[in-house]
C-alpha atoms as a PDB file:
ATOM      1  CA  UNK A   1     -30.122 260.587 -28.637  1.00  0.00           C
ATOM      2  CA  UNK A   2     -34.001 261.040 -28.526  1.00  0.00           C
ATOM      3  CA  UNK A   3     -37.019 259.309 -28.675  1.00  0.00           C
ATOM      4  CA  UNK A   4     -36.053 257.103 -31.719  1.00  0.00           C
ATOM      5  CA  UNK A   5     -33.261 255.293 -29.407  1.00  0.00           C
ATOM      6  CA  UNK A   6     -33.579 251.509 -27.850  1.00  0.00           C
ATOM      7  CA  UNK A   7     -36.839 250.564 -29.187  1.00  0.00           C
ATOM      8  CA  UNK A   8     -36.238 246.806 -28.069  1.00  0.00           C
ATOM      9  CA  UNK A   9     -37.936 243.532 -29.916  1.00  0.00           C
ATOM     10  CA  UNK A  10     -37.659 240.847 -27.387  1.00  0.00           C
ATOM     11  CA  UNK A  11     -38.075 237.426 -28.325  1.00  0.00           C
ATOM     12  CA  UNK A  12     -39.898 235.061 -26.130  1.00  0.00           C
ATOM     13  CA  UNK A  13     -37.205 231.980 -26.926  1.00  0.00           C
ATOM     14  CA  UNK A  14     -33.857 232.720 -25.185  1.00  0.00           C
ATOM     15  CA  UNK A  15     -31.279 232.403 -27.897  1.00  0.00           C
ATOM     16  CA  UNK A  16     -33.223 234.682 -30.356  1.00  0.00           C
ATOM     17  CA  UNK A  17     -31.582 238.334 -30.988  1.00  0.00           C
ATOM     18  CA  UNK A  18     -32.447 241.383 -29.143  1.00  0.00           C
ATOM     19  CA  UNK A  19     -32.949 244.794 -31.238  1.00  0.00           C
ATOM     20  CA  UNK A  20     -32.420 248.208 -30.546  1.00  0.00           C
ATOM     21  CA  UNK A  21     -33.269 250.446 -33.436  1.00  0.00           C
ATOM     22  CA  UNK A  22     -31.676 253.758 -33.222  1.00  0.00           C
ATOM     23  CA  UNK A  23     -31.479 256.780 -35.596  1.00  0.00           C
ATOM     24  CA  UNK A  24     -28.571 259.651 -35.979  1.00  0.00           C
ATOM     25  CA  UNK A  25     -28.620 262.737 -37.517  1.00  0.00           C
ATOM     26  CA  UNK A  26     -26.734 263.929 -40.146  1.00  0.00           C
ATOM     27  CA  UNK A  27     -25.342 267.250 -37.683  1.00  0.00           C
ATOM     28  CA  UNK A  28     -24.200 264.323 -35.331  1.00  0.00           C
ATOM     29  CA  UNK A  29     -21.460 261.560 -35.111  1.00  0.00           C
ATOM     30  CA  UNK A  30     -22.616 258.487 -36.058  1.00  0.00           C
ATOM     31  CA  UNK A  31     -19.931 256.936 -33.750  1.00  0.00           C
ATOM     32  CA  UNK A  32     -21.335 258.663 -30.942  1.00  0.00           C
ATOM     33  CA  UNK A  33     -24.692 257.555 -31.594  1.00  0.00           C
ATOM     34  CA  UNK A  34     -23.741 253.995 -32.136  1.00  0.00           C
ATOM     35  CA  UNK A  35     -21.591 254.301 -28.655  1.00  0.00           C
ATOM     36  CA  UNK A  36     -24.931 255.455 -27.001  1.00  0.00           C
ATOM     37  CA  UNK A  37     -26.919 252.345 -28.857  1.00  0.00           C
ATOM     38  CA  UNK A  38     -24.920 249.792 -27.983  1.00  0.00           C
ATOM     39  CA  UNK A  39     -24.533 251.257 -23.916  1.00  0.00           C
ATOM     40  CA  UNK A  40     -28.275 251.632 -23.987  1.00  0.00           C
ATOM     41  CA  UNK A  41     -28.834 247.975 -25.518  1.00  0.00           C
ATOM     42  CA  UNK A  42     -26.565 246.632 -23.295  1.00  0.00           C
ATOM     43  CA  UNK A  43     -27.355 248.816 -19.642  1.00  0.00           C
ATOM     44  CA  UNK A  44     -23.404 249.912 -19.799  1.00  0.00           C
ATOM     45  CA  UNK A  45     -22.536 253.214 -19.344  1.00  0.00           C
ATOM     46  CA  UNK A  46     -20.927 254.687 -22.327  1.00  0.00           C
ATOM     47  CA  UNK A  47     -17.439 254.875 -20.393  1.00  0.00           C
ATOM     48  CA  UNK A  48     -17.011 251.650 -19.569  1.00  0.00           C
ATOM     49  CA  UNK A  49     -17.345 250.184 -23.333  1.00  0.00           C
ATOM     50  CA  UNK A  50     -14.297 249.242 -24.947  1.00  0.00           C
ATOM     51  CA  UNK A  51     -13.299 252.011 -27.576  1.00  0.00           C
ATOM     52  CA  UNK A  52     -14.711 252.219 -30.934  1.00  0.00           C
ATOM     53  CA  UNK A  53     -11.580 252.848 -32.540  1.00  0.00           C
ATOM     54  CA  UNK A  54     -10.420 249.328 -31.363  1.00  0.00           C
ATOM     55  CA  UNK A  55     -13.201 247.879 -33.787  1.00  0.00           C
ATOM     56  CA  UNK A  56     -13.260 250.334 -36.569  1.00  0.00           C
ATOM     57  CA  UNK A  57     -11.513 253.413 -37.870  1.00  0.00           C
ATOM     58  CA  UNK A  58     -14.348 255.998 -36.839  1.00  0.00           C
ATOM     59  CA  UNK A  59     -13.019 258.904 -39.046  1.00  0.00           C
ATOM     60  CA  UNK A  60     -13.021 256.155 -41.948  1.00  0.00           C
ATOM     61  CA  UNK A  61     -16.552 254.919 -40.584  1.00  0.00           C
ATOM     62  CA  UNK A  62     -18.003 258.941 -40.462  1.00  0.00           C
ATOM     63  CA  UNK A  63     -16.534 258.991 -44.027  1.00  0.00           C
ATOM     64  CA  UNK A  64     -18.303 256.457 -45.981  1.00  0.00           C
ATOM     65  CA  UNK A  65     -21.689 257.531 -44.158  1.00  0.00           C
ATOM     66  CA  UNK A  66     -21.683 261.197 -43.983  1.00  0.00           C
ATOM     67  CA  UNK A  67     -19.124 262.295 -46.339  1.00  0.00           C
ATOM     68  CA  UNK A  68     -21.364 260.335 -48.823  1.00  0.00           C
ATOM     69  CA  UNK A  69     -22.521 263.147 -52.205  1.00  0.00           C
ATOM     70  CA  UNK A  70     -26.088 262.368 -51.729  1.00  0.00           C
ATOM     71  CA  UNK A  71     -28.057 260.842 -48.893  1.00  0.00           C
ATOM     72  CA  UNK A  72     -31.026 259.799 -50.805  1.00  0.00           C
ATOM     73  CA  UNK A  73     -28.828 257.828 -53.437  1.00  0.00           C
ATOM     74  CA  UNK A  74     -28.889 254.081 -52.169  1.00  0.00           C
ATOM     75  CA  UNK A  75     -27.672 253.014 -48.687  1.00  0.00           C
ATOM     76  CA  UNK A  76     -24.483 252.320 -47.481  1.00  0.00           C
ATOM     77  CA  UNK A  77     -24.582 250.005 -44.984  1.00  0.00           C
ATOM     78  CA  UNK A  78     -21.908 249.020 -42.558  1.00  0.00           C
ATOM     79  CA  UNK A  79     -22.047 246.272 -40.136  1.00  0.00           C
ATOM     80  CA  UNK A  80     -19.582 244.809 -37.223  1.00  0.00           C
ATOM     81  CA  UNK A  81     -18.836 243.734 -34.181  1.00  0.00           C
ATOM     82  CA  UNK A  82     -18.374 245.711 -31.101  1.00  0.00           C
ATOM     83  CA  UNK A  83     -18.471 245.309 -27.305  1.00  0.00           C
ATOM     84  CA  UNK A  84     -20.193 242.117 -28.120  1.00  0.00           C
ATOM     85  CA  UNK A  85     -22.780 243.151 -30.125  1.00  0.00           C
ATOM     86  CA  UNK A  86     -23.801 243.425 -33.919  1.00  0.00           C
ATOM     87  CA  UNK A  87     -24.152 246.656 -35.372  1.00  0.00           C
ATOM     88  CA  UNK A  88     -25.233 247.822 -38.916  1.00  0.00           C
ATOM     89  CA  UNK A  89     -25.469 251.097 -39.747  1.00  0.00           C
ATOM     90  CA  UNK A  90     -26.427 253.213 -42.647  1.00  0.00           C
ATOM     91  CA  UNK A  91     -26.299 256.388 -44.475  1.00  0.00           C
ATOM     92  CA  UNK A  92     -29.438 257.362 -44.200  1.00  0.00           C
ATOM     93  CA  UNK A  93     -29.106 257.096 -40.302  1.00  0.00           C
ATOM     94  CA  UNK A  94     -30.984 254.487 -39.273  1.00  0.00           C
ATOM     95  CA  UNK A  95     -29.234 251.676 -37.178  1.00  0.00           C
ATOM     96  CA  UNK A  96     -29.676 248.275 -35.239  1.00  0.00           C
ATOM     97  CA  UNK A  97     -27.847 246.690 -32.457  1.00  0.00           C
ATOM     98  CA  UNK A  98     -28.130 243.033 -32.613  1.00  0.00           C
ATOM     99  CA  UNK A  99     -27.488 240.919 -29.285  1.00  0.00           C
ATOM    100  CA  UNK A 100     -28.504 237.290 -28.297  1.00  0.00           C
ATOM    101  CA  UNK A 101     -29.720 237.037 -25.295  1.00  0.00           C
ATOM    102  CA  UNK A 102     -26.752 234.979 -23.684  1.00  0.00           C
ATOM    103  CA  UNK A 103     -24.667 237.555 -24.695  1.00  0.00           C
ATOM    104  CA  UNK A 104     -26.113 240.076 -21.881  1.00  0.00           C
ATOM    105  CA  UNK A 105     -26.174 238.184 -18.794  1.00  0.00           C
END
């Protein structure tokens, strides 16, 4: 990950979401970086999330957004639920992790 990774938009009202923004590059996984995301949204270590695989096919998932003919054609954009969390994230590689606020204490 780099610099782009966990750039957080708290909200002052408990229920409201939490946001990490995250980016992944096209010579990368995007499972991996969406494993990192959600571990660095959450403050769990990588290891100890449940694994991706349970939630979505990842070969299917790396498919759809790399596999893609051309990146600067419209977005795909896939969203779910894993370890707790929303995620969407796209072919252009830009993703969020969603949380509410209850959900990480």
């Amino acid at each position: 990950m780099d610099d782009n990774t966990d750039h957080r938009k708290r909200s002052k009202a408990p229920n409201e979401p939490i946001q990490s923004r995250f980016e992944w590059k096209p010579t990368e996984s995007p499972c991996t970086a969406i494993v990192e995301a959600v571990a660095a949204s959450t403050g769990r270590d990588s290891a100890d999330l449940p694994s991706l695989y349970a939630t979505v096919d990842p070969d299917a998932l790396t498919a759809v957004l790399i596999d893609k003919p051309d990146r600067s054609e419209s977005a795909v954009r896939v969203s779910f639920e894993y370890a707790g969390v929303d995620v969407t994230v796209d072919s252009r590689g830009g993703g969020v992790v969603d949380s509410k606020a209850a959900r990480r204490e």
